[in-house]
Protein backbone atom coordinates (compact mmCIF):
# COMPACT_ATOMS: atom_id res chain seq x y z
CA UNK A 1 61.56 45.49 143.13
CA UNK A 2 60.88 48.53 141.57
CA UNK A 3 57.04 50.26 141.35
CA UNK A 4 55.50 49.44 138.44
CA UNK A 5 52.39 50.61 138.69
CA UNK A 6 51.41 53.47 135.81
CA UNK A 7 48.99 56.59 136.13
CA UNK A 8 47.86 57.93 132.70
CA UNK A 9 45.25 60.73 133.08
CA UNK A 10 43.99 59.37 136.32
CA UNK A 11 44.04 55.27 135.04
CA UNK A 12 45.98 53.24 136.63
CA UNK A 13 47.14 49.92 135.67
CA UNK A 14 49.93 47.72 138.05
CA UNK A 15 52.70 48.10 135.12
CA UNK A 16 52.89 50.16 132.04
CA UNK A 17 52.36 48.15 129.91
CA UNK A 18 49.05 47.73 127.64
CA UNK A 19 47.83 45.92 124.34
CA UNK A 20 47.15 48.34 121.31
CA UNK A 21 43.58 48.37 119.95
CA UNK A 22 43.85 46.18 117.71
CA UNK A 23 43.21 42.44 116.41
CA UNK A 24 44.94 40.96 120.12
CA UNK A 25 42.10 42.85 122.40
CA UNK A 26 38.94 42.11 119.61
CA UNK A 27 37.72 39.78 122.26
CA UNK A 28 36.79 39.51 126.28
CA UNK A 29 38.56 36.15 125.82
CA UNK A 30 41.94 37.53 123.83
CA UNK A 31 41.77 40.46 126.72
CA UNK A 32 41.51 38.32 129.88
CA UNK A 33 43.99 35.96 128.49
CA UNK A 34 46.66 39.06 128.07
CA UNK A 35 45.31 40.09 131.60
CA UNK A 36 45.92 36.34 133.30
CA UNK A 37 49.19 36.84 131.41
CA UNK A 38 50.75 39.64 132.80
CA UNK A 39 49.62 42.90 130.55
CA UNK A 40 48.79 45.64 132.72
CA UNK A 41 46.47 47.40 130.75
CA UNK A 42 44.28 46.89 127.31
CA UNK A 43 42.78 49.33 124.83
CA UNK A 44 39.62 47.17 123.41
CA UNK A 45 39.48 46.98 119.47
CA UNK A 46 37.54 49.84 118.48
CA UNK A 47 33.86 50.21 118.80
CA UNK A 48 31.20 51.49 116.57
CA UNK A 49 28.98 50.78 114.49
CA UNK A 50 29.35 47.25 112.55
CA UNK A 51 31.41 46.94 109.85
CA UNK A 52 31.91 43.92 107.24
CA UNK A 53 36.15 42.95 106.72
CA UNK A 54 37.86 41.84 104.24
CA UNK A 55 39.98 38.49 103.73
CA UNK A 56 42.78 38.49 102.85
CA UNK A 57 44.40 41.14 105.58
CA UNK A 58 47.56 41.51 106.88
CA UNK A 59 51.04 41.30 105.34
CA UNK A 60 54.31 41.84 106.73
CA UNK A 61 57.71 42.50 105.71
CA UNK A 62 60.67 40.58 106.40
CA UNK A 63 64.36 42.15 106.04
CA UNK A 64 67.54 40.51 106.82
CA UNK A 65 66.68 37.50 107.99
CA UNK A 66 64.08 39.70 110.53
CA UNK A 67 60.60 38.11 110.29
CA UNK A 68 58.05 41.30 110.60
CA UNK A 69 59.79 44.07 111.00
CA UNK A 70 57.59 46.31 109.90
CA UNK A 71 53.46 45.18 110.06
CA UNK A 72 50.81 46.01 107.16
CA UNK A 73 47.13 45.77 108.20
CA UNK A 74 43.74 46.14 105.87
CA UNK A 75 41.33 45.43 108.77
CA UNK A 76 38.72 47.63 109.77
CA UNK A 77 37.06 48.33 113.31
CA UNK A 78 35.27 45.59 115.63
CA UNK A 79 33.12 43.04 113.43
CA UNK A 80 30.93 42.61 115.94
CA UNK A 81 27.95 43.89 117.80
CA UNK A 82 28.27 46.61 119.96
CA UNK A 83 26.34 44.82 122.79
CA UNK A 84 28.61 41.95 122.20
CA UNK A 85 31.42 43.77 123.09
CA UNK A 86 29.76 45.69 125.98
CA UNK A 87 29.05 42.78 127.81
CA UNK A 88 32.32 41.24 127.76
CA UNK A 89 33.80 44.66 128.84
CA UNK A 90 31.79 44.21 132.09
CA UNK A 91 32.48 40.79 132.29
CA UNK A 92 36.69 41.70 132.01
CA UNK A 93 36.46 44.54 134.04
CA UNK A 94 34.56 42.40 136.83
CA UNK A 95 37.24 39.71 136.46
CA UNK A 96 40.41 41.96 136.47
CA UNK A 97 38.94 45.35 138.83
CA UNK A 98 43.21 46.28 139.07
CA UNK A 99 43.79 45.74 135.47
CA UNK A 100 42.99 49.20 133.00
CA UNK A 101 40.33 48.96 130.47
CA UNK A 102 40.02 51.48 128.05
CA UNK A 103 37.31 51.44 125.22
CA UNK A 104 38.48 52.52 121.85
CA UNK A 105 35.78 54.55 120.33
CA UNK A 106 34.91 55.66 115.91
CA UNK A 107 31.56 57.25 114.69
CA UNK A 108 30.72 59.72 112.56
CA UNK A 109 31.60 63.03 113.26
CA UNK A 110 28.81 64.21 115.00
CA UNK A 111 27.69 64.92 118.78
CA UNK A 112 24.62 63.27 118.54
CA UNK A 113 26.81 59.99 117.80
CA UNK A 114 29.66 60.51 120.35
CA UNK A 115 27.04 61.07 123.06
CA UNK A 116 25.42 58.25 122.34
CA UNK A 117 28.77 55.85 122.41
CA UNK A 118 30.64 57.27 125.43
CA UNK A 119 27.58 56.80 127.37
CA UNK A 120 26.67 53.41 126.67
CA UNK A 121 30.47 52.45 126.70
CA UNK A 122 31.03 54.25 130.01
CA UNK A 123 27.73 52.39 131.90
CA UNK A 124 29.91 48.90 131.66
CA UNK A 125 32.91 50.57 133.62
CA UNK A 126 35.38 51.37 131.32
CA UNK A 127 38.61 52.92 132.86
CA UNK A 128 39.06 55.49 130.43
CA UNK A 129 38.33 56.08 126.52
CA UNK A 130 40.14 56.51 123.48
CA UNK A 131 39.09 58.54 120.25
CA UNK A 132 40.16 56.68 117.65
CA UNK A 133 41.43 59.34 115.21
CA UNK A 134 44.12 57.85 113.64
CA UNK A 135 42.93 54.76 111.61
CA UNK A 136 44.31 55.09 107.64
CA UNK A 137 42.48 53.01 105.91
CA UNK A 138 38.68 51.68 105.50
CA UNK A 139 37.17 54.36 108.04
CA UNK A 140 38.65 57.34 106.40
CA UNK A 141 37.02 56.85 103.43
CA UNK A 142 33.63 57.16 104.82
CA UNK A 143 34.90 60.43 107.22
CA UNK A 144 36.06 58.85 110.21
CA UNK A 145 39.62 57.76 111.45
CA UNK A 146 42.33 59.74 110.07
CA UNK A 147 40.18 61.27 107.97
CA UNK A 148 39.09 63.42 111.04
CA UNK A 149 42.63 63.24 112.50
CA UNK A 150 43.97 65.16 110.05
CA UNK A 151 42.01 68.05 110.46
CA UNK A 152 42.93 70.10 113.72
CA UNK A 153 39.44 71.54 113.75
CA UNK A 154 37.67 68.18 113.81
CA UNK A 155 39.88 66.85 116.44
CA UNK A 156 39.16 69.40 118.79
CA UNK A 157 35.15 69.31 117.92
CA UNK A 158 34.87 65.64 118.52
CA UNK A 159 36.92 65.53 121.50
CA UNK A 160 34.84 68.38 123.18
CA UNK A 161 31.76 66.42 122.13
CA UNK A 162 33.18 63.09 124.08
CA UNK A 163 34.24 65.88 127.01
CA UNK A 164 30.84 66.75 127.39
CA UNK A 165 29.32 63.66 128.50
CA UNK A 166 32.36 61.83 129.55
CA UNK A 167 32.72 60.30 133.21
CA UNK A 168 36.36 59.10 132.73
CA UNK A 169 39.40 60.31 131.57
CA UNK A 170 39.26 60.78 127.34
CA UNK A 171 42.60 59.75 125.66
CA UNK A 172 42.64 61.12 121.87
CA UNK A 173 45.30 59.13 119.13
CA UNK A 174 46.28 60.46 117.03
CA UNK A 175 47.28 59.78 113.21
CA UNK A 176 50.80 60.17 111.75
CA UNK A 177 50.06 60.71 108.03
CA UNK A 178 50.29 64.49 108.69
CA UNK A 179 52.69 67.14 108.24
CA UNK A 180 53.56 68.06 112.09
CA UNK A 181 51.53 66.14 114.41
CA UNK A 182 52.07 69.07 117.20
CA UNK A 183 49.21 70.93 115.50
CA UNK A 184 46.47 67.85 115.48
CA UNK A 185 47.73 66.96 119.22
CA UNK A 186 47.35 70.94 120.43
CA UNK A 187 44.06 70.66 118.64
CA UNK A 188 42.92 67.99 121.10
CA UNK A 189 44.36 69.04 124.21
CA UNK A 190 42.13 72.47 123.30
CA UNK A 191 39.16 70.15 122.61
CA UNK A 192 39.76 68.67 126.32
CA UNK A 193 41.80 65.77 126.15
CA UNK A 194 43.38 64.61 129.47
CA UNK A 195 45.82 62.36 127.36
CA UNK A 196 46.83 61.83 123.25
CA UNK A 197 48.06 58.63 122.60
CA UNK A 198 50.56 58.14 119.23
CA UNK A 199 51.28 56.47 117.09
CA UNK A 200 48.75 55.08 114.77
CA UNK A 201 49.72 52.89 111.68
CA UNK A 202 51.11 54.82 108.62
CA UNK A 203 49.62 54.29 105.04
CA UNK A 204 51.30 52.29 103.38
CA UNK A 205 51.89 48.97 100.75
CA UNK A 206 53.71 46.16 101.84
CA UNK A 207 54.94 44.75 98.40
CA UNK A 208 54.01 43.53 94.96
CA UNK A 209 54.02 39.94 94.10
CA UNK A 210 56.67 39.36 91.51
CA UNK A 211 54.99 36.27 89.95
CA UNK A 212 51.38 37.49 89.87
CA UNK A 213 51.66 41.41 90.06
CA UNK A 214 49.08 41.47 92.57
CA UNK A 215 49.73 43.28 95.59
CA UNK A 216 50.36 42.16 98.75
CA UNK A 217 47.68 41.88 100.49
CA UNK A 218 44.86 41.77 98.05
CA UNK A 219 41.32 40.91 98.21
CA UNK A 220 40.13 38.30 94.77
CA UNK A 221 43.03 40.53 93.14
CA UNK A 222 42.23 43.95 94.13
CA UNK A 223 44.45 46.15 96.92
CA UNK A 224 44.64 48.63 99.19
CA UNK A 225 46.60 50.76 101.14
CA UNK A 226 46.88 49.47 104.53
CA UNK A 227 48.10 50.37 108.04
CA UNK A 228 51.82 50.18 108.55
CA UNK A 229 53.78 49.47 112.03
CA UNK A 230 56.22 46.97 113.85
CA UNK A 231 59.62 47.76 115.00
CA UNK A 232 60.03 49.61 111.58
CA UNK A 233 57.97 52.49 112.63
CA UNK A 234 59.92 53.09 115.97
CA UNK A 235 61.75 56.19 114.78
CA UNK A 236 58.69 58.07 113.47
CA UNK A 237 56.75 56.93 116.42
CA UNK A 238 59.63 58.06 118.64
CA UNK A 239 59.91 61.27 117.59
CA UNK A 240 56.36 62.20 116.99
CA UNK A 241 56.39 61.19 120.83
CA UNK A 242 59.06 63.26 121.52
CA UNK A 243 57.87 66.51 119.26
CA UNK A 244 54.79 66.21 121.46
CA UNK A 245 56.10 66.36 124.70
CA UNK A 246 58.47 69.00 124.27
CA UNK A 247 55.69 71.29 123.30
CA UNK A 248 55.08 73.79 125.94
CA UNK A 249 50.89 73.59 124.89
CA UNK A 250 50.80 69.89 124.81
CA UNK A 251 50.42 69.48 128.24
CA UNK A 252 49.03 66.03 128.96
CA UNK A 253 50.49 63.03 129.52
CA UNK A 254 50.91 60.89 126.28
CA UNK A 255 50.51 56.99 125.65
CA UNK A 256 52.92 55.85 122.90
CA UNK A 257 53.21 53.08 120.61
CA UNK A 258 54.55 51.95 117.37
CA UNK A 259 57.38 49.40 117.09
CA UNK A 260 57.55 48.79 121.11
CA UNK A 261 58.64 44.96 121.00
CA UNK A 262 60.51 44.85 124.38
CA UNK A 263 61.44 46.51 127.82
CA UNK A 264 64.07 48.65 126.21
CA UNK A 265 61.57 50.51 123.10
CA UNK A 266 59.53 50.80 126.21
CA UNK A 267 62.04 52.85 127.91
CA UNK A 268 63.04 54.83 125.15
CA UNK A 269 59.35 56.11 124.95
CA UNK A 270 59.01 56.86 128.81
CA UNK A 271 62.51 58.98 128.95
CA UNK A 272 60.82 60.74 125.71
CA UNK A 273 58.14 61.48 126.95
CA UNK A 274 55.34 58.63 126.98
CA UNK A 275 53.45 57.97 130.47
CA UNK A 276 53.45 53.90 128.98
CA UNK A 277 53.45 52.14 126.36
CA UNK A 278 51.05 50.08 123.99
CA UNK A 279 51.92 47.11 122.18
CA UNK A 280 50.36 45.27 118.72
CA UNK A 281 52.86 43.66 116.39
CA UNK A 282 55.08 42.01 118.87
CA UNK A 283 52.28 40.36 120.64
CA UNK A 284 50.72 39.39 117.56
CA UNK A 285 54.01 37.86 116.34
CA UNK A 286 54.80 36.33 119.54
CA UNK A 287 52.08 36.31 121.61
CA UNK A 288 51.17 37.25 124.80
CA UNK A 289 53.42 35.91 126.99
CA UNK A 290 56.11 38.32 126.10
CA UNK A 291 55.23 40.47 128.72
CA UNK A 292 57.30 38.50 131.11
CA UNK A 293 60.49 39.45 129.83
CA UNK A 294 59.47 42.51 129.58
CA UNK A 295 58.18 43.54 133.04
CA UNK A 296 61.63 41.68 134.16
CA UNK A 297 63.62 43.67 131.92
CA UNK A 298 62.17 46.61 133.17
CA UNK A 299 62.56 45.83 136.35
CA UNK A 300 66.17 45.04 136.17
CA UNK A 301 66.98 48.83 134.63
CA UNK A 302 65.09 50.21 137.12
CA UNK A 303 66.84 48.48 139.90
CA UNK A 304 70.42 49.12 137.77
CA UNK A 305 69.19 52.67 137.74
CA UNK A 306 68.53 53.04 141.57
CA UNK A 307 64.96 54.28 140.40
CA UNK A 308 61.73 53.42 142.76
CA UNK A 309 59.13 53.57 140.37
CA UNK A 310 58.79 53.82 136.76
CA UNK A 311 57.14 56.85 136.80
CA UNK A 312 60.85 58.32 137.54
CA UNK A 313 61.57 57.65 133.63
CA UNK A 314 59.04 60.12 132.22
CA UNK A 315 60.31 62.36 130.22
CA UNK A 316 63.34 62.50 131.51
CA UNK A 317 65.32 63.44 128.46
CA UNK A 318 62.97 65.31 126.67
CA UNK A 319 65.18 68.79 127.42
CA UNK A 320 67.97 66.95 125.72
CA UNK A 321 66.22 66.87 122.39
CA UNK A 322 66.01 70.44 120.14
CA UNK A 323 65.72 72.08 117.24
CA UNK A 324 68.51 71.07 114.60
CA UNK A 325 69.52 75.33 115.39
CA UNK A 326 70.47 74.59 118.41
CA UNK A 327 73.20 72.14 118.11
CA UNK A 328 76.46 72.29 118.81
CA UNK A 329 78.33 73.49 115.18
CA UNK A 330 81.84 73.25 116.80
CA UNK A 331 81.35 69.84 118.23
CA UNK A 332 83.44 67.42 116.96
CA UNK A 333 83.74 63.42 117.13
CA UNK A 334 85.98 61.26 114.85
CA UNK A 335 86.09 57.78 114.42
CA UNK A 336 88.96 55.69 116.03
CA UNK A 337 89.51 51.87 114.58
CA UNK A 338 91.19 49.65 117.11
CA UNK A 339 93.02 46.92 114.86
CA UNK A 340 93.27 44.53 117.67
CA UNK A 341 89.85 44.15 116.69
CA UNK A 342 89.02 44.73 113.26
CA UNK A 343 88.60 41.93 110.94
CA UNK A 344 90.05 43.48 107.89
CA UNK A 345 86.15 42.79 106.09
CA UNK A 346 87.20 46.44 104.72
CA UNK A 347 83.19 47.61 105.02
CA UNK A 348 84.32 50.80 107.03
CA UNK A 349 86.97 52.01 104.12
CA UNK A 350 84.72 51.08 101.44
CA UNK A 351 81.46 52.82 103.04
CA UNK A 352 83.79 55.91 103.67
CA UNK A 353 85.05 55.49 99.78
CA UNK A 354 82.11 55.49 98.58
CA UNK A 355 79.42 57.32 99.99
CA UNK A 356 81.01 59.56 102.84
CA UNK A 357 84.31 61.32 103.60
CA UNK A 358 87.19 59.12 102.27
CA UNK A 359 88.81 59.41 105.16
CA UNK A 360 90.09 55.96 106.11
CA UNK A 361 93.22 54.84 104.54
CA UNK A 362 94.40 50.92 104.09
CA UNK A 363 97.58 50.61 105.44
CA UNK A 364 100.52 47.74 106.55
CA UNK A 365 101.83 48.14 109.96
CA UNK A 366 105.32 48.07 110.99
CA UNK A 367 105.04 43.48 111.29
CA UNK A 368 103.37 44.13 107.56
CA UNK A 369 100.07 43.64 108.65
CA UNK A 370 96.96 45.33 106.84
CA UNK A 371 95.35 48.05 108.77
CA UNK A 372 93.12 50.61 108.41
CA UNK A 373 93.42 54.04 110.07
CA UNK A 374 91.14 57.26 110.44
CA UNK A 375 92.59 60.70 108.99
CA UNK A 376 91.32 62.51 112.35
CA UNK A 377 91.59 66.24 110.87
CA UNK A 378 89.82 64.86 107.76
CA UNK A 379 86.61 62.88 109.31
CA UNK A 380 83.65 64.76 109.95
CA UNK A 381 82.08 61.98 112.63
CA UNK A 382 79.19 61.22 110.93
CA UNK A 383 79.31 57.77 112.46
CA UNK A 384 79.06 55.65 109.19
CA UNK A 385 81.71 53.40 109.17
CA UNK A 386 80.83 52.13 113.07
CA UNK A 387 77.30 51.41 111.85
CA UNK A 388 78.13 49.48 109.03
CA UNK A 389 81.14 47.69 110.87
CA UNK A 390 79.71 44.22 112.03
CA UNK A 391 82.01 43.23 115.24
CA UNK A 392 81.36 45.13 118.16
CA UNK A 393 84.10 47.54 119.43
CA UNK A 394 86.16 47.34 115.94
CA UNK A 395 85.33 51.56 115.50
CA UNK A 396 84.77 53.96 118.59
CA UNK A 397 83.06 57.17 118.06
CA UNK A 398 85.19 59.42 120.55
CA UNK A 399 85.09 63.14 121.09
CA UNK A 400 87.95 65.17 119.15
CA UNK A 401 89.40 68.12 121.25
CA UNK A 402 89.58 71.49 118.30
CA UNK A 403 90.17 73.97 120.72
CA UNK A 404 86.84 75.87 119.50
CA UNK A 405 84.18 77.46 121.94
CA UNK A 406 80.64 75.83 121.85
CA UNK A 407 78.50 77.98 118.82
CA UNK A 408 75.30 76.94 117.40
CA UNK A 409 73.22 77.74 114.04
CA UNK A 410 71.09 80.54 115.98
CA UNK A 411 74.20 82.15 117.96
CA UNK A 412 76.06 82.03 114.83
CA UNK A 413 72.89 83.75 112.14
CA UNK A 414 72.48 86.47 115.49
CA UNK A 415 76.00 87.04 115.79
CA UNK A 416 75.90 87.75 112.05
CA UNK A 417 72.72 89.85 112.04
CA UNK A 418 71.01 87.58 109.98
CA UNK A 419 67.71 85.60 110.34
CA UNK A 420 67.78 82.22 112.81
CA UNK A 421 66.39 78.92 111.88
CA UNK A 422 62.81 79.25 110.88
CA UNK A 423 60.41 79.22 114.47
CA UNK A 424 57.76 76.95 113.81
CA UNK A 425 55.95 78.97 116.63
CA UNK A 426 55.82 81.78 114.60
CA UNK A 427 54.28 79.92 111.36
CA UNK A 428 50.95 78.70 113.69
């Protein structure tokens, strides 16, 4: 068997896998259950001070036959009392001394109040802490949550505040409703941070009722924007991830999360970028046993792999992803059909007909047969008609030989004497 065992910032949990802060870790009971279960690690529901919720909640939305694939949430911070959730911290932490607790923390933006928290929460033997800067709805309206995490300035404040008394490592997350998330993650890694975690859940509305008008949730007939993630949210979350950890001032290890519903999302955040992972919505819509197949399917690729630990995935193809200026212009794929295969459902030709290159032609072979075939020197590869195909090796995406030397955007604007892509650098 492969190692396992994760180290964020100095926490270490025996796999990399923890529970979000969020409705499945409001509870010691929830938490040691995940624990007795398999998770490695949990981020307790955030503390502050109390709050009164809401009913109805959550809503999801269903596509394709998919049951939640994407997640909408109206709650609000922990319910209950601080000293509630304090002593069932200890009480975990006695329980499971291996496993990684880490508090979630929200209070109002002052140093008075983040003294006060990361001190009390620290004397029950946390593992580490997390600034909850990323919550969209409820909190922001009263100045905390992403209402601070969209402003670089308040980032770094509050996280130097939390620095200053802090005993263990301080993880920031950080909200995606923002332009570039680089600039709020730099902001926090200047305020201190030994780790940002991303990402939070993106504002959002999960639907209208067609009968009522009311939306979906709503509260005696009244909404609100919620908080927005499941498998949905993978691609944002992946490349906010990936943005991060690619930037040469973001220089901390990172915890991601947002759509991570099995071993392989899990993967695809550590070769990003992510030291771990956090989960919500799958465990939520599964519950927690799901972790099984997980740490198994991990285990597997890392065996497949030849890798000893999982640590070996970090980052390991961050230098692989760039700036859309430094791509490849002369790089050329086509699509290839193989008719052996093909079911003749003509979804490739029409997709191309319609909305791409028109470059597939319907054709009888020499027994009279319908076909379709690919005018090579006419498609562009933009991979279309092989997502849209539904059997599996009908349309091959295969590199096209043209003879020209590699060029990209940059090379070809300097070879010009004209001005490259726009350097984000340069803006901040």
């Amino acid at each position: 068997m492969a190692d396992l065992r994760l180290n964020l910032a100095g926490i270490e949990s025996p796999n990399p896998f923890w529970l979000a802060s969020a409705p499945p870790t409001n509870s010691g009971y929830q938490v040691q259950r995940a624990f007795e279960a398999g998770w490695g690690g949990a981020v307790w529901k955030t503390l502050g001070d109390p709050i009164l919720n809401v009913s109805s909640r959550f809503a999801a939305v269903s596509y394709g036959g998919k049951r939640v694939a994407g997640f909408n949430n109206i709650e609000l911070i922990t319910d209950r009392p601080l000293e509630v959730n304090l002593k069932e911290i200890y009480e975990t932490k006695k329980r499971f001394p291996d496993h990684a607790i880490i508090a979630s923390l929200m209070v109002e933006p002052t140093q008075e109040k983040w003294h006060e928290i990361v001190k009390r929460v620290e004397d029950v033997g946390v593992d580490g802490l997390e600034l909850n800067f990323g919550c969209p709805h409820g909190m922001a309206e009263r100045g905390m949550g992403a209402a601070s995490g969209q402003v670089p300035e308040l980032v770094e404040k509050q996280t130097a505040w939390a620095k200053e008394v802090a005993q263990t490592p301080v993880i920031v997350k950080l909200t995606p409703n923002i332009t570039d998330i680089t600039f709020t993650a730099e902001a926090a890694v200047n305020g201190g941070a030994d780790a940002v975690s991303m990402i939070n859940t993106i504002n959002s509305l999960a639907g209208v009722d067609l009968d009522s008008w009311d939306t979906v949730p709503n509260v005696a007939g009244k909404g609100a924007h919620g908080g927005y993630c499941g498998p949905a949210v993978k691609p944002i979350a992946l490349n906010m991830v990936a943005e991060c950890a690619r930037h040469p001032k973001i220089n901390v290890p990172i915890s991601g999360m947002g759509g991570v519903s099995s071993w392989r999302e899990a993967v695809e955040f550590m070769l990003m970028g992510a030291t771990g992972v956090q989960v919500c919505t799958a465990a939520m819509h599964h519950g927690f046993s799901i972790v099984e197949d997980m740490i198994d399917g991990l285990d597997n690729y890392l065996d497949d792999k030849g890798l000893d630990s999982v640590m070996d995935l970090v980052g390991k193809s961050v230098e692989k992803y760039s700036d859309w200026g430094n791509l490849d212009l002369n790089h050329q794929v086509v699509a290839k059909i193989n008719n052996d295969v093909c079911i003749n459902c003509n979804k490739c030709h029409i997709a191309c007909e319609d909305t791409s290159h028109q470059c597939i032609d319907m054709l009888k072979d020499d027994k009279g047969r319908d076909i379709l075939k690919v005018r090579e020197e006419d498609c562009v590869g933009c991979n279309l008609c092989s997502i849209v195909c539904p059997v599996d090796g009908a349309i091959d995406m295969v590199e096209y030989a043209n003879g020209k030397p590699p060029m990209t955007w940059n090379e070809r604007q300097a070879a010009i004497g004209a001005t490259p892509s726009c350097n984000v650098d340069l803006i901040k």
